[in-house]
PDB file of N, CA and C in Angstrom:
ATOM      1  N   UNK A   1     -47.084  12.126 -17.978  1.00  0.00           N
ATOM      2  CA  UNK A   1     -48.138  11.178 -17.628  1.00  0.00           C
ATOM      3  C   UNK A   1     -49.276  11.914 -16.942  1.00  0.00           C
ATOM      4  N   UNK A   2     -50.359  11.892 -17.552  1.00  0.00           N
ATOM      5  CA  UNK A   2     -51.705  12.779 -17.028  1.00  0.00           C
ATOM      6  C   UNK A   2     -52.600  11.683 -16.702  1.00  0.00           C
ATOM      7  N   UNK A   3     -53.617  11.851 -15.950  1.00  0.00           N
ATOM      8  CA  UNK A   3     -54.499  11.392 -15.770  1.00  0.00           C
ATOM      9  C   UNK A   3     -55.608  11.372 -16.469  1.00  0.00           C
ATOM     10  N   UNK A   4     -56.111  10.281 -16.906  1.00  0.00           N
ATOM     11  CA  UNK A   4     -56.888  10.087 -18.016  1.00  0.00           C
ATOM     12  C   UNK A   4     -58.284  10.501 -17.600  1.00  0.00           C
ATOM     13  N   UNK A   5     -58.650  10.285 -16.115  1.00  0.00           N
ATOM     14  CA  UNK A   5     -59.884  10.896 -15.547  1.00  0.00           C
ATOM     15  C   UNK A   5     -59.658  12.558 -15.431  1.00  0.00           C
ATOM     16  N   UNK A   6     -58.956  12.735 -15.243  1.00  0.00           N
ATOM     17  CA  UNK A   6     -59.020  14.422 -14.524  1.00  0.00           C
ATOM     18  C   UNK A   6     -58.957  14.939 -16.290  1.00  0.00           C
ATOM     19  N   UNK A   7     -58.630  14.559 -17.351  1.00  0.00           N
ATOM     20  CA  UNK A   7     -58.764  15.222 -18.488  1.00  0.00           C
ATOM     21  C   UNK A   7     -59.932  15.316 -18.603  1.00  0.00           C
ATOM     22  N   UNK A   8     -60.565  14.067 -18.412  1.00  0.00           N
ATOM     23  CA  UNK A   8     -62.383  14.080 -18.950  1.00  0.00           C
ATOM     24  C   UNK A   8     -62.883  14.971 -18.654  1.00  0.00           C
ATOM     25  N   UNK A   9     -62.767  15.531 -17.059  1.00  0.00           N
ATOM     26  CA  UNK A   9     -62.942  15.991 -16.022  1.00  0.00           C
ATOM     27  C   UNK A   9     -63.431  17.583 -16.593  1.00  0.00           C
ATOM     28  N   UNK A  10     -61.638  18.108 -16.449  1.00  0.00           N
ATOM     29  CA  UNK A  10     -61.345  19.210 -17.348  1.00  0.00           C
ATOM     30  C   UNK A  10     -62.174  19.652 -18.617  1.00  0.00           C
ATOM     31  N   UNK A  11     -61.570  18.766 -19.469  1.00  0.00           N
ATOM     32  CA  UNK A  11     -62.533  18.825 -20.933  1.00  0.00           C
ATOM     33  C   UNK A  11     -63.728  18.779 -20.934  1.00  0.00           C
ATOM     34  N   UNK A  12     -64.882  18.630 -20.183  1.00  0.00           N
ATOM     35  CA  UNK A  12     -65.776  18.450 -20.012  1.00  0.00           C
ATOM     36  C   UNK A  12     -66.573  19.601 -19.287  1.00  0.00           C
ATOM     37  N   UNK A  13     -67.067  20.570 -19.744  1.00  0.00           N
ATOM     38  CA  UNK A  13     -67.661  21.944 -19.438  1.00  0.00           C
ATOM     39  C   UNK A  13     -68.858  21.387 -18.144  1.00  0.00           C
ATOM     40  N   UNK A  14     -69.527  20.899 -18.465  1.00  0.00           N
ATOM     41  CA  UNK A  14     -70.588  19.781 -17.625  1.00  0.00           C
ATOM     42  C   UNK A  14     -70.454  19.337 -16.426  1.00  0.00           C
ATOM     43  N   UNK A  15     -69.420  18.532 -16.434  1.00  0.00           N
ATOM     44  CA  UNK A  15     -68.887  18.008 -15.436  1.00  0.00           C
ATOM     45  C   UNK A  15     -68.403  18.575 -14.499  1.00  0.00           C
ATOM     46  N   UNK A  16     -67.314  19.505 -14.792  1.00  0.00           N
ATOM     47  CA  UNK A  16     -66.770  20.531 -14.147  1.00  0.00           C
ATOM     48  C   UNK A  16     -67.962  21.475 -13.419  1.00  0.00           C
ATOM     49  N   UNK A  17     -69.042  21.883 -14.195  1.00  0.00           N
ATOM     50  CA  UNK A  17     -69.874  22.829 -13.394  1.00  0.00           C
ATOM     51  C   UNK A  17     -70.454  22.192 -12.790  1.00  0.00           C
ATOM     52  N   UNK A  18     -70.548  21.457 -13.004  1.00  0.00           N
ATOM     53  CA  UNK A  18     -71.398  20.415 -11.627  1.00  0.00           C
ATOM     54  C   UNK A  18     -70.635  20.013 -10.577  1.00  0.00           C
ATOM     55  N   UNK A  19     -69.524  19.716 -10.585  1.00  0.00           N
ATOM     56  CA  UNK A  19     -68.044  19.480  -9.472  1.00  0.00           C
ATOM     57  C   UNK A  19     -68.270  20.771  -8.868  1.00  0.00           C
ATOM     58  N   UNK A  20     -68.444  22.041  -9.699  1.00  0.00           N
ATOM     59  CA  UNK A  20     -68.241  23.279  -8.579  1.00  0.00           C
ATOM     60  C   UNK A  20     -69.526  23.446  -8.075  1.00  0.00           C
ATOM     61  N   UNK A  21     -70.468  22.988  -8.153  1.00  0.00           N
ATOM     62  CA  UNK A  21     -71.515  23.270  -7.520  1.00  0.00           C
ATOM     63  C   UNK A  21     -71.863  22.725  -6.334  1.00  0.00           C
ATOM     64  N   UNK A  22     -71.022  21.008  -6.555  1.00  0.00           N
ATOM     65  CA  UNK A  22     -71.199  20.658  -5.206  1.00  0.00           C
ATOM     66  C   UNK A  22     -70.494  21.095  -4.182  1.00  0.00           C
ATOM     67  N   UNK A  23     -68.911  21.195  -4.339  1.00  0.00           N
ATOM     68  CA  UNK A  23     -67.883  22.131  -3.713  1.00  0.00           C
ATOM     69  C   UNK A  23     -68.662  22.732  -3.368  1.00  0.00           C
ATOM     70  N   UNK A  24     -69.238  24.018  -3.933  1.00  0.00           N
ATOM     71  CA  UNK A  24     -69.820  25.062  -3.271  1.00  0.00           C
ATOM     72  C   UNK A  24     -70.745  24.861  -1.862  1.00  0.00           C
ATOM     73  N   UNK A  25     -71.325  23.682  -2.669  1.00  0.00           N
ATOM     74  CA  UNK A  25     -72.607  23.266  -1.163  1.00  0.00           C
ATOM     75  C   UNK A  25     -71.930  23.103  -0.520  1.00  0.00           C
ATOM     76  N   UNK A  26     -71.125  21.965  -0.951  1.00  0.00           N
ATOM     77  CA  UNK A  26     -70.332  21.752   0.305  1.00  0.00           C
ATOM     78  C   UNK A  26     -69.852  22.493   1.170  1.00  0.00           C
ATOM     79  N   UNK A  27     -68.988  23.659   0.720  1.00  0.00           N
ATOM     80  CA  UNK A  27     -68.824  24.912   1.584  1.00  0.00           C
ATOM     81  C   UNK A  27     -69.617  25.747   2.215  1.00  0.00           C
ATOM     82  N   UNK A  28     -70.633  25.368   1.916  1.00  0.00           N
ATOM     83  CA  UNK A  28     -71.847  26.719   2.670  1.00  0.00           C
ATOM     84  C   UNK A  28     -72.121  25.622   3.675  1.00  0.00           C
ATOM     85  N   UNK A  29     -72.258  24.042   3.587  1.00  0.00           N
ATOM     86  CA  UNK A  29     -72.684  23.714   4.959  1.00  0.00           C
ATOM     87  C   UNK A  29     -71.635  23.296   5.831  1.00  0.00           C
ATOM     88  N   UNK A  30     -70.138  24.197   5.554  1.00  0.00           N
ATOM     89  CA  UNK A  30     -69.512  23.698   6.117  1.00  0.00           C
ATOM     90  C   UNK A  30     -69.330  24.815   7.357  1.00  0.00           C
ATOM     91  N   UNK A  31     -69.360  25.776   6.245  1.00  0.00           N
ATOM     92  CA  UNK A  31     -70.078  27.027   6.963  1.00  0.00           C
ATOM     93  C   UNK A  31     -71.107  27.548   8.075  1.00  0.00           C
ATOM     94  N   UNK A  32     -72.316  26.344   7.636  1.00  0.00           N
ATOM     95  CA  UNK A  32     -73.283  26.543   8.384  1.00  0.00           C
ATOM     96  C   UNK A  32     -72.944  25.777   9.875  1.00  0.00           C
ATOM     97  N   UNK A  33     -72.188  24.619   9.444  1.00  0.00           N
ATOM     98  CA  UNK A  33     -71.645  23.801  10.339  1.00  0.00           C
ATOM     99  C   UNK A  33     -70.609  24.581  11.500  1.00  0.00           C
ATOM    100  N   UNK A  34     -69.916  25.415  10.941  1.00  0.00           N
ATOM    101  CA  UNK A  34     -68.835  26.086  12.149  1.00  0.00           C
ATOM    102  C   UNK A  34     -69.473  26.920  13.058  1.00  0.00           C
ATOM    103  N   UNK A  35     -71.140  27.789  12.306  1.00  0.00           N
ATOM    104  CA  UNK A  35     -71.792  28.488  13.290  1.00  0.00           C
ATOM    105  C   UNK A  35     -72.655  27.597  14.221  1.00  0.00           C
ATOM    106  N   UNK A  36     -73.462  26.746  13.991  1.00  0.00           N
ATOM    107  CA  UNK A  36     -73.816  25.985  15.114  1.00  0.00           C
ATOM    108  C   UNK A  36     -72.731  25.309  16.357  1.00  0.00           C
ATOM    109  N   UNK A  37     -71.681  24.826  15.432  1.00  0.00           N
ATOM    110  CA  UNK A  37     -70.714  24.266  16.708  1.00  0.00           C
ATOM    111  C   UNK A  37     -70.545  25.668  17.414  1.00  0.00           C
ATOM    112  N   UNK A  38     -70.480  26.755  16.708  1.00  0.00           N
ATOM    113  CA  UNK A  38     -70.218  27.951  17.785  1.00  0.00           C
ATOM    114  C   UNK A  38     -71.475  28.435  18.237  1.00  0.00           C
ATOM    115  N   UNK A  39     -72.723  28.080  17.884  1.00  0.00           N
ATOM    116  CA  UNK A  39     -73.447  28.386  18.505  1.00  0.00           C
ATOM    117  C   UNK A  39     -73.835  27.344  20.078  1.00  0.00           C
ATOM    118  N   UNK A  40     -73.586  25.809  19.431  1.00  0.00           N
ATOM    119  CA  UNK A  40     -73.015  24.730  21.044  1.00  0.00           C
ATOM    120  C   UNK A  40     -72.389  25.323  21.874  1.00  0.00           C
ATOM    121  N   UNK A  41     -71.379  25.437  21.714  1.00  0.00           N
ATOM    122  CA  UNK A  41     -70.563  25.952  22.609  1.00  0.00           C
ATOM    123  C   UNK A  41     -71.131  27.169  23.351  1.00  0.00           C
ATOM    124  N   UNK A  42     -71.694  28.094  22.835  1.00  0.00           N
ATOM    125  CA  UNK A  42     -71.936  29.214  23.804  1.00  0.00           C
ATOM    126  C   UNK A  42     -73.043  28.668  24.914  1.00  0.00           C
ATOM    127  N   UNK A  43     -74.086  27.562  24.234  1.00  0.00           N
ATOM    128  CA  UNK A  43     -74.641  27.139  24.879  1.00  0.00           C
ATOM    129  C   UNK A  43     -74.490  26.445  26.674  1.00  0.00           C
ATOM    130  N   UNK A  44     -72.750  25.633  25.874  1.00  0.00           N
ATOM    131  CA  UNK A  44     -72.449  24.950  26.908  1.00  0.00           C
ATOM    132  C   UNK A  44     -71.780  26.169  27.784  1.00  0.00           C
ATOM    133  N   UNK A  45     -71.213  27.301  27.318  1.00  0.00           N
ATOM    134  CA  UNK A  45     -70.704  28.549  28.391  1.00  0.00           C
ATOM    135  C   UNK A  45     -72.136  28.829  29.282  1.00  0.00           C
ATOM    136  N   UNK A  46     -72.835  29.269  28.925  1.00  0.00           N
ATOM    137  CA  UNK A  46     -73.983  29.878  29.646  1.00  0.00           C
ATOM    138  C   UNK A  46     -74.325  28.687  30.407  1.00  0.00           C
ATOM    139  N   UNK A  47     -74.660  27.625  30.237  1.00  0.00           N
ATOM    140  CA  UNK A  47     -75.085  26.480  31.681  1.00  0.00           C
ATOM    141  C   UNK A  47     -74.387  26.078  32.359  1.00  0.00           C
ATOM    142  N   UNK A  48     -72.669  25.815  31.693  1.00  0.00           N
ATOM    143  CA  UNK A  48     -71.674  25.983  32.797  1.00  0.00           C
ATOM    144  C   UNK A  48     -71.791  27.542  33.935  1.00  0.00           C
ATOM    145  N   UNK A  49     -72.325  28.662  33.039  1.00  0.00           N
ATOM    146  CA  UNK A  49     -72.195  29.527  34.069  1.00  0.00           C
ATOM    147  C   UNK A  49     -73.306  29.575  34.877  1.00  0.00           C
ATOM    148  N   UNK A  50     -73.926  29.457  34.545  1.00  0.00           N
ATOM    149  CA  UNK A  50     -75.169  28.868  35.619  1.00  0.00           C
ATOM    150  C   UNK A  50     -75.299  27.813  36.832  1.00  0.00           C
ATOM    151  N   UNK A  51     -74.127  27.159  36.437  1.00  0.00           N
ATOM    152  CA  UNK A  51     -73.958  26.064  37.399  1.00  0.00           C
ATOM    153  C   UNK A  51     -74.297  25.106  37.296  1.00  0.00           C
ATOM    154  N   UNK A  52     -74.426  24.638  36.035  1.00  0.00           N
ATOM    155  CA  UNK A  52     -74.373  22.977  35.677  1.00  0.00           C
ATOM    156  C   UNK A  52     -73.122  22.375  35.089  1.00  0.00           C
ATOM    157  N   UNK A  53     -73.255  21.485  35.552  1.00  0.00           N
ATOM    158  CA  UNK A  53     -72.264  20.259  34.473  1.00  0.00           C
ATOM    159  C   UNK A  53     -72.125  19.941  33.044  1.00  0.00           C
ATOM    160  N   UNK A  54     -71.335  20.577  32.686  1.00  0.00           N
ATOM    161  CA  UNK A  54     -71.042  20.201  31.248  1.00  0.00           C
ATOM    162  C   UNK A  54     -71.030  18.735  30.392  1.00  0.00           C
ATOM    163  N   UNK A  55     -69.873  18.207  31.489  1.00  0.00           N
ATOM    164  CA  UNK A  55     -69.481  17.182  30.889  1.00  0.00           C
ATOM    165  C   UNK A  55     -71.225  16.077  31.295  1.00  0.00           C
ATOM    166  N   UNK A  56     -71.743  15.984  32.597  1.00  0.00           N
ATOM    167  CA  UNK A  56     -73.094  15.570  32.827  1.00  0.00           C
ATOM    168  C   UNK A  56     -74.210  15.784  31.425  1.00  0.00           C
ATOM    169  N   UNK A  57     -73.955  16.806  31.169  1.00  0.00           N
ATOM    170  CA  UNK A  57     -75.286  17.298  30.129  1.00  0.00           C
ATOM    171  C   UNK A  57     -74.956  16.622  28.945  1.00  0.00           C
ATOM    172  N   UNK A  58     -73.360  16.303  28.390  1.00  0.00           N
ATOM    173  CA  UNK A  58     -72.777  15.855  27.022  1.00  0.00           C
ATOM    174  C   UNK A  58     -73.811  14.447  27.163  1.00  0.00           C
ATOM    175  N   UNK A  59     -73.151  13.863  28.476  1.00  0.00           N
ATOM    176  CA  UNK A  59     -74.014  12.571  28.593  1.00  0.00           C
ATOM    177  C   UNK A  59     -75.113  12.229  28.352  1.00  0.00           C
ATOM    178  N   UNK A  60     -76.134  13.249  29.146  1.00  0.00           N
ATOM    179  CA  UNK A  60     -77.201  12.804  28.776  1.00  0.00           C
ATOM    180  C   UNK A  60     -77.508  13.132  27.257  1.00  0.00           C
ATOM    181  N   UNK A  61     -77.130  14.116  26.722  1.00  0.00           N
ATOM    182  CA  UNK A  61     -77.016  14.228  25.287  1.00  0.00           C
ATOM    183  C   UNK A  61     -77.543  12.977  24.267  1.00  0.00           C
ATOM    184  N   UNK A  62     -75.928  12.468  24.967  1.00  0.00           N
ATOM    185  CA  UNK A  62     -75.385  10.928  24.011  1.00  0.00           C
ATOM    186  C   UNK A  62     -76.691   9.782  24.408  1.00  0.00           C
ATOM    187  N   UNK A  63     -77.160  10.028  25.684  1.00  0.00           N
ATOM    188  CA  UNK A  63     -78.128   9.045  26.297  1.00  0.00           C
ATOM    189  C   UNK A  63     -79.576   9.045  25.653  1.00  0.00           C
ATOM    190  N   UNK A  64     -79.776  10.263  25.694  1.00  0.00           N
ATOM    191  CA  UNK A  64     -81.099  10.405  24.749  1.00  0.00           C
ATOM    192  C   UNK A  64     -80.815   9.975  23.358  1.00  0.00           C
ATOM    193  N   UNK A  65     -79.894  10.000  22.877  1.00  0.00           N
ATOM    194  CA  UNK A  65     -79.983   9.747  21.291  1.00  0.00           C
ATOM    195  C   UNK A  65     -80.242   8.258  21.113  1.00  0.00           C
ATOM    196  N   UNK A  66     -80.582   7.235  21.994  1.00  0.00           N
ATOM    197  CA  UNK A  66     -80.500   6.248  22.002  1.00  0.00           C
ATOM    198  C   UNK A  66     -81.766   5.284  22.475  1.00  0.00           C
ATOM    199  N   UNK A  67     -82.451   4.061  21.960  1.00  0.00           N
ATOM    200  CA  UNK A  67     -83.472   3.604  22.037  1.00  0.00           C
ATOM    201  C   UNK A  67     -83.963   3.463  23.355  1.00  0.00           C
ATOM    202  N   UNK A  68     -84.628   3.233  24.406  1.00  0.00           N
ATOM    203  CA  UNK A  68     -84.884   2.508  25.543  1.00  0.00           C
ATOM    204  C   UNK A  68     -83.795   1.269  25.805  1.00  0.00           C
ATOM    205  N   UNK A  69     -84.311   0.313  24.781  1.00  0.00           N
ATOM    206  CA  UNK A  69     -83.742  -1.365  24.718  1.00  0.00           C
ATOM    207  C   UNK A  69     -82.583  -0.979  24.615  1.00  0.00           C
ATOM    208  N   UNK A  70     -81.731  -0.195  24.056  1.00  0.00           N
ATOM    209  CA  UNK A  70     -80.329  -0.167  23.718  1.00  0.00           C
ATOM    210  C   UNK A  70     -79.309   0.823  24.946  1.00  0.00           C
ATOM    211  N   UNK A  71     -80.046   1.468  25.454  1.00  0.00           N
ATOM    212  CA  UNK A  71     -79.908   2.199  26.757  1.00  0.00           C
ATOM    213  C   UNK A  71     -79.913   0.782  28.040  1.00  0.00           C
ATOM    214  N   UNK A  72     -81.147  -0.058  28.284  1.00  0.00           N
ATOM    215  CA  UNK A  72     -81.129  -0.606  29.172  1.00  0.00           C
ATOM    216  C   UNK A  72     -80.179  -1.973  28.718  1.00  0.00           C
ATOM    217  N   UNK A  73     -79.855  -2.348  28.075  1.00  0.00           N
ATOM    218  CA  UNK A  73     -78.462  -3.299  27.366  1.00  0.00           C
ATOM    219  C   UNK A  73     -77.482  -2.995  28.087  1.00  0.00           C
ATOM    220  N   UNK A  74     -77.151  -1.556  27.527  1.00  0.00           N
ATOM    221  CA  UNK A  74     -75.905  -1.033  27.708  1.00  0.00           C
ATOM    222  C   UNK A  74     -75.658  -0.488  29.651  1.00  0.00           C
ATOM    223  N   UNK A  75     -76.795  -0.579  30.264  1.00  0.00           N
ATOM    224  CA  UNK A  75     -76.433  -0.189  31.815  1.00  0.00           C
ATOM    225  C   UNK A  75     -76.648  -1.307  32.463  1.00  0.00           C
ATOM    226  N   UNK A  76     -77.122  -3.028  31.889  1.00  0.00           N
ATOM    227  CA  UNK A  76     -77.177  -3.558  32.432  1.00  0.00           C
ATOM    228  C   UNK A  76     -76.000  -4.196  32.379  1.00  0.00           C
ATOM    229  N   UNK A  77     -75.114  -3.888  31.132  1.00  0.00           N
ATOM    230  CA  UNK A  77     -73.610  -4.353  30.771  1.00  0.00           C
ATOM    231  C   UNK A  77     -72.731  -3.660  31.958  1.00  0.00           C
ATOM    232  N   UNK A  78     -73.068  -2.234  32.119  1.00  0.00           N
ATOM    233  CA  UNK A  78     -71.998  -2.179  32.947  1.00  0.00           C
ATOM    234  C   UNK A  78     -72.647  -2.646  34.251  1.00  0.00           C
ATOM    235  N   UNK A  79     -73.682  -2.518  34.715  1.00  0.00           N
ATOM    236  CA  UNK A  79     -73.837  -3.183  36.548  1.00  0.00           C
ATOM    237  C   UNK A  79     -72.956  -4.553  36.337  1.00  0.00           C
ATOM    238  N   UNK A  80     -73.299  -5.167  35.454  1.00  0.00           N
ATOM    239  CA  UNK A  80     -72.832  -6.178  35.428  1.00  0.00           C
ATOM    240  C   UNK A  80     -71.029  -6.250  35.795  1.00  0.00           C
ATOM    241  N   UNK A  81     -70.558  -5.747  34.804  1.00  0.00           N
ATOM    242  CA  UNK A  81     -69.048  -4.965  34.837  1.00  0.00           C
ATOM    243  C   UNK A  81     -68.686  -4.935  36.065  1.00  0.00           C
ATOM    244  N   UNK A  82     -69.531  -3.740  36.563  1.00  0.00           N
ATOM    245  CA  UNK A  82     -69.081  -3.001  38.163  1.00  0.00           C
ATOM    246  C   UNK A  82     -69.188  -4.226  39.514  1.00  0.00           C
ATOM    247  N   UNK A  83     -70.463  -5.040  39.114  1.00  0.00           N
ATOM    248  CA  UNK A  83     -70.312  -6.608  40.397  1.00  0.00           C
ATOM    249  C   UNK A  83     -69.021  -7.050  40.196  1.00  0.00           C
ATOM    250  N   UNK A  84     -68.771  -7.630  38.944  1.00  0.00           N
ATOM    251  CA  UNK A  84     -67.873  -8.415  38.672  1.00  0.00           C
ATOM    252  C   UNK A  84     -66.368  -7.618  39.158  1.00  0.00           C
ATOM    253  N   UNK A  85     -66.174  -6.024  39.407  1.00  0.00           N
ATOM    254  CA  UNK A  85     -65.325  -5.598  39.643  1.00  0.00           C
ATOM    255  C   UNK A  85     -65.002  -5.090  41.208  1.00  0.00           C
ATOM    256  N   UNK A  86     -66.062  -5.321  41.892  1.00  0.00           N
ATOM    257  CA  UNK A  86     -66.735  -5.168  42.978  1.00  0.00           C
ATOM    258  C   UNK A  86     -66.859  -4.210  43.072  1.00  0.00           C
ATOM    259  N   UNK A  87     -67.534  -3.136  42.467  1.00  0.00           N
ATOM    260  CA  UNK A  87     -67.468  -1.587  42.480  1.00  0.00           C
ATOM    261  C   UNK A  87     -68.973  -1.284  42.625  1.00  0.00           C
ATOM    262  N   UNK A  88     -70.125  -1.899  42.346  1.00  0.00           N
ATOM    263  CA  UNK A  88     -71.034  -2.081  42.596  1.00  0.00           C
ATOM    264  C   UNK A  88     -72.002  -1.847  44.302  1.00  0.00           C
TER     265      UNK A  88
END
């Protein structure tokens, strides 16, 4: 019992070179992808060694990526949170 797609697949000179081509991309930006995360990281070594906060900086990271309105939502959710928990 074969698969009736993966024959086409096969049999199909076309298809196939085009399947490896994307593979391929795919691999080079997966590539490109492992040197930036290693290039992050060294980043985050050197300002940890400098004497900042890592985990602080991730934050603001995540904070900037985000609208005004959707920033002030989300901190008025937690004040809110923190009264209600009396932590405020």
């Amino acid at each position: 019992m074969s698969n009736p797609g993966m024959a086409d697949v096969a049999d199909s000179g076309v298809a196939a070179d085009e399947l490896k081509q994307f593979i391929e991309r795919l691999e080079r930006l997966e590539e490109e992808k492992a040197g930036i995360a290693g290039d992050i990281k060294e980043v985050f070594a050197e300002l940890k060694g400098r004497g900042f906060d890592a985990k602080a900086v991730r934050q603001i990271l995540r904070i900037r990526k985000k609208d005004q309105a959707e920033r002030q939502e989300e901190e008025a959710i937690l004040e809110l949170y923190l009264q209600a928990l009396g932590m405020a």
